[in-house]
C-alpha atoms as a PDB file:
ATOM      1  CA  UNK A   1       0.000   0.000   0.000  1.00  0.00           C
ATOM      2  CA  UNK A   2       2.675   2.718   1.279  1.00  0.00           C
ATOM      3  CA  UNK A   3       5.429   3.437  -1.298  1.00  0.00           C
ATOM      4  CA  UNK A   4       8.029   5.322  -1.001  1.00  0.00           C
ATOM      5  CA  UNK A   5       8.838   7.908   2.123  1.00  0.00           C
ATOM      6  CA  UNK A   6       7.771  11.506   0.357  1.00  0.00           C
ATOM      7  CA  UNK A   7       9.199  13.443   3.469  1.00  0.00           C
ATOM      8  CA  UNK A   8      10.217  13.953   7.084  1.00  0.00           C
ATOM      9  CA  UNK A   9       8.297  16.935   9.002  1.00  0.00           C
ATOM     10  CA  UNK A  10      10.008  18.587  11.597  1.00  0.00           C
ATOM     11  CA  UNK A  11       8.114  21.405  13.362  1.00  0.00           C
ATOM     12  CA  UNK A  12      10.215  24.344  14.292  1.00  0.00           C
ATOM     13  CA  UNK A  13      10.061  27.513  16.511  1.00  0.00           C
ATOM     14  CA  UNK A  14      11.697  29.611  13.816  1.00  0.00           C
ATOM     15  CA  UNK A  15      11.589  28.823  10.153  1.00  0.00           C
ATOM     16  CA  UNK A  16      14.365  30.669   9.112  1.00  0.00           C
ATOM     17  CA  UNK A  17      16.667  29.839  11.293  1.00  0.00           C
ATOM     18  CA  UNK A  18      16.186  26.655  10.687  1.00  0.00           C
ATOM     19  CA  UNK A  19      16.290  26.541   6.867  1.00  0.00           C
ATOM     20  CA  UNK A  20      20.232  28.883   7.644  1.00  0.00           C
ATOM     21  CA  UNK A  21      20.998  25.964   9.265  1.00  0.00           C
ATOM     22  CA  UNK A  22      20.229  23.275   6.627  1.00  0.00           C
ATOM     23  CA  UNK A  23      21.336  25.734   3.781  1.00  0.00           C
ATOM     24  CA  UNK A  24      24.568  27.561   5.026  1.00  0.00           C
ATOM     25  CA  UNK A  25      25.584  24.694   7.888  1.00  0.00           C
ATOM     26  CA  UNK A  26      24.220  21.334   6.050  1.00  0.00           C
ATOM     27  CA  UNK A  27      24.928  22.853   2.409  1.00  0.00           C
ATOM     28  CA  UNK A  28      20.896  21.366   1.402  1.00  0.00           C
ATOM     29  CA  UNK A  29      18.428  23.098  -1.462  1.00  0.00           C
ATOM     30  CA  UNK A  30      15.971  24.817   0.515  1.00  0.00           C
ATOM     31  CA  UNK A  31      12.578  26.219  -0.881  1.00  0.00           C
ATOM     32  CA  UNK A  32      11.324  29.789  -0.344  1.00  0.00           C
ATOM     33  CA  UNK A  33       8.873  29.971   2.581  1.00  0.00           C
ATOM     34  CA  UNK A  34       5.331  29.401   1.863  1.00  0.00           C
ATOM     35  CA  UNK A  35       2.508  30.193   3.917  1.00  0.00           C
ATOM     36  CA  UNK A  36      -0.311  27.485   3.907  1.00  0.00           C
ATOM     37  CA  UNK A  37      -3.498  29.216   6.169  1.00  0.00           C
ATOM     38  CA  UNK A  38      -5.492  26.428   5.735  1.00  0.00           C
ATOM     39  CA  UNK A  39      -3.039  23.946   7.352  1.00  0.00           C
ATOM     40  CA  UNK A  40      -2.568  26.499  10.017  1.00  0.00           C
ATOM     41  CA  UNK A  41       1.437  26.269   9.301  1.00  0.00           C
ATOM     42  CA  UNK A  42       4.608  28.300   6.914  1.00  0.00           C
ATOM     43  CA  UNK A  43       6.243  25.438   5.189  1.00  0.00           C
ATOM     44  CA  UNK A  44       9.783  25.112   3.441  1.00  0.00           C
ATOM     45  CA  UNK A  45      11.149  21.799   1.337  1.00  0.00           C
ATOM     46  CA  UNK A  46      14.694  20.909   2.219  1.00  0.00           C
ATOM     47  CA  UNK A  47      15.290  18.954  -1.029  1.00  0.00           C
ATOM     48  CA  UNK A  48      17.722  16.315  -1.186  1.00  0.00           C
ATOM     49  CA  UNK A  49      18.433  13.449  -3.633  1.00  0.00           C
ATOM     50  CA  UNK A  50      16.550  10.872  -2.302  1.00  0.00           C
ATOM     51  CA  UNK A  51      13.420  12.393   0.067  1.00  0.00           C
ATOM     52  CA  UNK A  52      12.672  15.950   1.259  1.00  0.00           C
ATOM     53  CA  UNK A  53      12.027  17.338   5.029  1.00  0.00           C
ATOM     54  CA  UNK A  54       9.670  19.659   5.631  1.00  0.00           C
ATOM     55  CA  UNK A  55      10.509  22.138   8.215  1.00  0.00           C
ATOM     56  CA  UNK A  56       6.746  23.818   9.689  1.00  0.00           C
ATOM     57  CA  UNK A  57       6.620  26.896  11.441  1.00  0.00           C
ATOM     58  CA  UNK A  58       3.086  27.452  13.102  1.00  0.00           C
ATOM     59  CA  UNK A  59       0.804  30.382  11.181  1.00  0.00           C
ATOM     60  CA  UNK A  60      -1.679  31.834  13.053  1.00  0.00           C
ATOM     61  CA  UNK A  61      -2.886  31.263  16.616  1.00  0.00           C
ATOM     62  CA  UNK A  62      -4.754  27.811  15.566  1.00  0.00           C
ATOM     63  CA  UNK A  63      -2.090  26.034  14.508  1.00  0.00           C
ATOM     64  CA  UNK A  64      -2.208  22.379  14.330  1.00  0.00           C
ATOM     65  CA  UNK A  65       1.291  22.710  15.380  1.00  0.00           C
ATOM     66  CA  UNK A  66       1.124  25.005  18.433  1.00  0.00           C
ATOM     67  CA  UNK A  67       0.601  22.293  21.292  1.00  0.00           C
ATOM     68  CA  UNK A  68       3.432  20.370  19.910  1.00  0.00           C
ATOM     69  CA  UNK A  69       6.201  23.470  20.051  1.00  0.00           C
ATOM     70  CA  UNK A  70       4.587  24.192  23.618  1.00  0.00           C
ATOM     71  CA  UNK A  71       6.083  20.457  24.924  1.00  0.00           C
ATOM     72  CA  UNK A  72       8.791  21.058  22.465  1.00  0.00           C
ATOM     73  CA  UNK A  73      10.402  24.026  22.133  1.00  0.00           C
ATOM     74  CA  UNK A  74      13.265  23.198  20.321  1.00  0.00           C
ATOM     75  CA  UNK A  75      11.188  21.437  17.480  1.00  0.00           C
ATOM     76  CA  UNK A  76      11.208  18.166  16.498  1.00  0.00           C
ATOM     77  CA  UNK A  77      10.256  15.582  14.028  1.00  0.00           C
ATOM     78  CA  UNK A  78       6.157  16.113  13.706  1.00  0.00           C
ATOM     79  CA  UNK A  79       4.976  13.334  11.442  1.00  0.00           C
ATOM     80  CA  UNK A  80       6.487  10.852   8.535  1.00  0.00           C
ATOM     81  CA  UNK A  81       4.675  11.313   4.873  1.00  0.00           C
ATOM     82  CA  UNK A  82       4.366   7.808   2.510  1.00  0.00           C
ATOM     83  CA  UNK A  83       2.974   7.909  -0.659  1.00  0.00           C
ATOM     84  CA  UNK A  84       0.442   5.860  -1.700  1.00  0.00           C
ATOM     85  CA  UNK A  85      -1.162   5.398  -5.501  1.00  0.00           C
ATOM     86  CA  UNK A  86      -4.600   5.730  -4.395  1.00  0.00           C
ATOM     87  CA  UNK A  87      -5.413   7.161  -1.602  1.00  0.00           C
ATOM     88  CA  UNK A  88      -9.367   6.841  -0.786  1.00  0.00           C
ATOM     89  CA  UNK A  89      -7.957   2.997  -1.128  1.00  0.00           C
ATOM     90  CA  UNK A  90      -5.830   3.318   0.844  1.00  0.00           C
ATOM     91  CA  UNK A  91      -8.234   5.094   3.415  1.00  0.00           C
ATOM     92  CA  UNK A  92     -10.810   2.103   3.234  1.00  0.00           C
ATOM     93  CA  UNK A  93      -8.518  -0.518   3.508  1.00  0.00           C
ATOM     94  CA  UNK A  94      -7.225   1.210   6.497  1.00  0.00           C
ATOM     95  CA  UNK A  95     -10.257   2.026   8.099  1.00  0.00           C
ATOM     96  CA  UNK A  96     -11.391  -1.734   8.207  1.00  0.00           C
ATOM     97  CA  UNK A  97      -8.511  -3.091  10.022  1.00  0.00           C
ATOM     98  CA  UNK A  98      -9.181  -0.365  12.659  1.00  0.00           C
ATOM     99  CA  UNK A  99      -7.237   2.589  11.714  1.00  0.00           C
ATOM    100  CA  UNK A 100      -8.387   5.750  12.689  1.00  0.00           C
ATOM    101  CA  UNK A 101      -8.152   8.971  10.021  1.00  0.00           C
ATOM    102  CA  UNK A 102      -8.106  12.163  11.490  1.00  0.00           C
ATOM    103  CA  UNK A 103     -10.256  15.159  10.565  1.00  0.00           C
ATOM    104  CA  UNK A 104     -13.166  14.270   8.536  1.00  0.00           C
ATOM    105  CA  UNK A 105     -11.867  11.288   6.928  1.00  0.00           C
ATOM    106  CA  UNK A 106     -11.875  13.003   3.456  1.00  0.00           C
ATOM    107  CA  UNK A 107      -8.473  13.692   1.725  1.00  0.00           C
ATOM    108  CA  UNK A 108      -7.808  17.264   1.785  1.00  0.00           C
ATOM    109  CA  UNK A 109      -4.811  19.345  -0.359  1.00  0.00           C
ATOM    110  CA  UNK A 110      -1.813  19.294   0.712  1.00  0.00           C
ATOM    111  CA  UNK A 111       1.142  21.426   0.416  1.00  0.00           C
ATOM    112  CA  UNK A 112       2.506  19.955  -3.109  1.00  0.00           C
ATOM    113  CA  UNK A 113      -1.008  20.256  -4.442  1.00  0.00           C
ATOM    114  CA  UNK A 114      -2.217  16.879  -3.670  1.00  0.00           C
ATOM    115  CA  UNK A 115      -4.834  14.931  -1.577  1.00  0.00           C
ATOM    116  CA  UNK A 116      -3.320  14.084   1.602  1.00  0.00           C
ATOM    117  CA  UNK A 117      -4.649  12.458   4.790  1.00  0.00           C
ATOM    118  CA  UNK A 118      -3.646  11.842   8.407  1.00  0.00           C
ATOM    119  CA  UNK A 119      -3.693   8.591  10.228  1.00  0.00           C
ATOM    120  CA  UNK A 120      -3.693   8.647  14.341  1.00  0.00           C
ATOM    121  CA  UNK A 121      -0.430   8.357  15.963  1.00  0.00           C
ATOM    122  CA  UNK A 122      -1.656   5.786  18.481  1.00  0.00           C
ATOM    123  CA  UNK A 123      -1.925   3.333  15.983  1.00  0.00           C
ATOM    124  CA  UNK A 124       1.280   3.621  14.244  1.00  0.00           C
ATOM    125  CA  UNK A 125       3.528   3.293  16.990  1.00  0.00           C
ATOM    126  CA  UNK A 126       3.482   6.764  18.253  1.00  0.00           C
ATOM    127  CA  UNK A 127       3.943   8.643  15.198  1.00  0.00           C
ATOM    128  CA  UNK A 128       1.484  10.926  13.193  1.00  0.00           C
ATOM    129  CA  UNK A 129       1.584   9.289   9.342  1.00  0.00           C
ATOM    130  CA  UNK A 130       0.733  11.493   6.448  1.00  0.00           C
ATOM    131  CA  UNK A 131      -0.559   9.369   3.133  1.00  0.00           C
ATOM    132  CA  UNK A 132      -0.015  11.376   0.198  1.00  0.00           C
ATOM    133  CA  UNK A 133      -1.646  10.186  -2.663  1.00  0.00           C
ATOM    134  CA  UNK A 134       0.666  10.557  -6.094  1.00  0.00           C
END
């Protein structure tokens, strides 16, 4: 079902120190800023040959992202993104082994443009997974 790993969030307190630091101290591409209001979160792609992270930076006072930063201020890694070829699929299949989908269970768009969907950390070991359909 999952493909390959599309990226690695890491939430941070600052976004531009944090793309300096993997620009001028880790010598990575990194994209211009982009502000996503409907995420609740200012994203940037640190693009490297075989993945990208995603560095988030929370955008306005609902963030998604906010309670995180408040029991870690430094940042930290936020969720892990797979891609998957079909992602309502993917959803069902999902669902009826007991998965739970956050949000309304409908793929919504994503920062590249494409249908995305959350699964609950508690059933993946802990870690917030991001399907991104491509």
């Amino acid at each position: 079902m999952i493909e390959k790993l599309n990226h690695v969030a890491i939430a941070v307190p600052d976004i531009e120190k944090a793309s300096d630091l993997y620009r001028d101290v880790l010598g990575a591409e990194v994209t211009e800023a982009v502000d996503l209001p409907d995420h609740g979160v200012t994203v940037v792609f640190v693009n490297l040959q075989n993945t990208k992270i995603e560095l988030l930076q929370p955008f306005g006072d609902s963030s998604p992202i906010i309670s995180f930063l408040n029991k870690n201020s430094a940042g930290g890694v936020h969720h892990l993104c797979y891609e998957v070829k079909d992602i309502i699929a993917a959803r069902d299949k999902l669902t009826v082994k007991g998965m739970r989908v956050l949000g309304s269970g409908n793929p919504a768009t994503g920062a590249h443009g494409k249908p995305v969907l959350f699964l609950h950390p508690r059933d993946f070991c802990g870690t917030l997974i991001e399907l991104e359909q491509v």
